[in-house]
C-alpha atoms as a PDB file:
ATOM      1  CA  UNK A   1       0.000   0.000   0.000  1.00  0.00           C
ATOM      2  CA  UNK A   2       1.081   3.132  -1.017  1.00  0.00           C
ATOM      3  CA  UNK A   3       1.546   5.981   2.230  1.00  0.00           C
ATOM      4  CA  UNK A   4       1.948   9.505   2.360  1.00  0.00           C
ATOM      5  CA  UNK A   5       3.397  10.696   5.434  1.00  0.00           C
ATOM      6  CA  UNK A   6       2.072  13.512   7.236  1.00  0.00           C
ATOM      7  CA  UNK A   7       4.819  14.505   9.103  1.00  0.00           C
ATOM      8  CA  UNK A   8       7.569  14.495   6.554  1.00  0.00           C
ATOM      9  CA  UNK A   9       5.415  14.292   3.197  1.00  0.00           C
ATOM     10  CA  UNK A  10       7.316  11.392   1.746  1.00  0.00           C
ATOM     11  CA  UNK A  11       5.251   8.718  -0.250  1.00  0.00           C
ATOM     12  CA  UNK A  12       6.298   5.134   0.426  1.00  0.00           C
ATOM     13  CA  UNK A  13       5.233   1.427   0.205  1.00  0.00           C
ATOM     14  CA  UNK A  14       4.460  -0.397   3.274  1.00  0.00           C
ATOM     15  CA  UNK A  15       6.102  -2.947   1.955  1.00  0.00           C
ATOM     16  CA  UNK A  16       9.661  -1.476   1.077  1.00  0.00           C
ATOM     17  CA  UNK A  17       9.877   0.065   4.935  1.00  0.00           C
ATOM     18  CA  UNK A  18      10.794  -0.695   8.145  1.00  0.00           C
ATOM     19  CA  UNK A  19       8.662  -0.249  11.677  1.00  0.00           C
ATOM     20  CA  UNK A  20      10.406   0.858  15.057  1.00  0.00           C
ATOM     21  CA  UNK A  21       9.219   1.495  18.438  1.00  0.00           C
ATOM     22  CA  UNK A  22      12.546   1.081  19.711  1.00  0.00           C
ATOM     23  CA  UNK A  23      13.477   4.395  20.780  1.00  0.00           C
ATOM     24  CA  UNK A  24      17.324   4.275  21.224  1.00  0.00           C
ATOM     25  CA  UNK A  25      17.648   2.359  17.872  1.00  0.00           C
ATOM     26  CA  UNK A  26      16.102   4.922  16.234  1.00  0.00           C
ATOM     27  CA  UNK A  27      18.178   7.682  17.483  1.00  0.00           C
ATOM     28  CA  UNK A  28      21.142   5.347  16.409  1.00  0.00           C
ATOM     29  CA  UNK A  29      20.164   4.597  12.989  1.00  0.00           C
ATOM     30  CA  UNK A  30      19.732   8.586  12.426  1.00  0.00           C
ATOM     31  CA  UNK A  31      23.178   9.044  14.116  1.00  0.00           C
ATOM     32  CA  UNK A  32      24.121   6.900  11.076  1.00  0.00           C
ATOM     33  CA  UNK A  33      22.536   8.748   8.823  1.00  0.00           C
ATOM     34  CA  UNK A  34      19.237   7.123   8.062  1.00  0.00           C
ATOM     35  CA  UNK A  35      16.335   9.417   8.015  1.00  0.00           C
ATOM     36  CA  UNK A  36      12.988   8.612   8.571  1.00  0.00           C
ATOM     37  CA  UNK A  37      10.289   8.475   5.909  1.00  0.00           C
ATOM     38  CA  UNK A  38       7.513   9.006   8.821  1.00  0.00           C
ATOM     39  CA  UNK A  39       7.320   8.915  12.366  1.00  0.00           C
ATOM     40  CA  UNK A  40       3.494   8.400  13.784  1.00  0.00           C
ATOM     41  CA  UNK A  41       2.133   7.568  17.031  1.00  0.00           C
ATOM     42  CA  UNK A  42       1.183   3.560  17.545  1.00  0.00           C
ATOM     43  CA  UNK A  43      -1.841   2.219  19.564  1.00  0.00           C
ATOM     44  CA  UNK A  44      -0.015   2.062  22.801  1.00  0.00           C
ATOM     45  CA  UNK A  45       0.992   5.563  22.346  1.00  0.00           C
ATOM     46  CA  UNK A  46       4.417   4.954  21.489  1.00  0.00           C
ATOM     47  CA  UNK A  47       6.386   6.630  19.096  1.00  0.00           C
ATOM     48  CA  UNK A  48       6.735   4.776  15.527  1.00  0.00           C
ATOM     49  CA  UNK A  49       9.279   5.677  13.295  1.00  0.00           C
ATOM     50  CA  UNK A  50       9.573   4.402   9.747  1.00  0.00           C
ATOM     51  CA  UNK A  51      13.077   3.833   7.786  1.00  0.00           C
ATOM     52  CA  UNK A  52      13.849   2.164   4.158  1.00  0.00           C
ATOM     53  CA  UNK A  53      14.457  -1.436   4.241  1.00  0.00           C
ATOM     54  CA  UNK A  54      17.327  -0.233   2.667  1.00  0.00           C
ATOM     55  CA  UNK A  55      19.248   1.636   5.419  1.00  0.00           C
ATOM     56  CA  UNK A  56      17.701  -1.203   7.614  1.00  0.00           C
ATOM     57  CA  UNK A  57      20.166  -3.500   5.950  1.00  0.00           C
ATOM     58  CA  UNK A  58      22.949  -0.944   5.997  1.00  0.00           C
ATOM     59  CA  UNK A  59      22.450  -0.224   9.826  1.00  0.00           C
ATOM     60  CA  UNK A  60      21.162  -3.535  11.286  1.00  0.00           C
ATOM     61  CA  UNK A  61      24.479  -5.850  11.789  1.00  0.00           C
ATOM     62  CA  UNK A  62      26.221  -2.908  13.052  1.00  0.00           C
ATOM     63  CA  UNK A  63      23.484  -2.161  15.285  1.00  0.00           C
ATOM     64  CA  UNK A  64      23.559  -5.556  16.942  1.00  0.00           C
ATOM     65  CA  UNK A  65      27.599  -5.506  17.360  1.00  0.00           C
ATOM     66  CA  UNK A  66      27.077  -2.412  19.509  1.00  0.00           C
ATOM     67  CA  UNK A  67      28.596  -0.610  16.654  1.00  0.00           C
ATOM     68  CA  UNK A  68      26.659   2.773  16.548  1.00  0.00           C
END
């Protein structure tokens, strides 16, 4: 499905992103770089933010060695 954000305006697939709640992983992946293509607020009230699949795979291993 095809999704406009309304925070940043970017149009993406559903399909082609990533979903975190996870806060300090978030923060890290921007550190690196990444930018979110929306952030929105879940069911449980909790920050979502939204990254490519893309700089998911760049970020990920490096994120689990403690690396950013």
């Amino acid at each position: 499905m095809r999704i406009t954000s309304d925070i940043t305006g970017k149009i993406y697939e559903d399909s082609s992103v990533v979903f975190f709640t996870n806060l300090p992983q978030s923060i890290a992946y921007m550190k690196a770089g990444a930018i979110p293509l929306d952030v929105m607020v879940g069911n449980s009230n909790k920050l979502i933010f939204v990254f490519s699949k893309e700089d998911h795979m760049k970020l990920r291993e490096r994120w689990a060695n403690h690396d950013l």
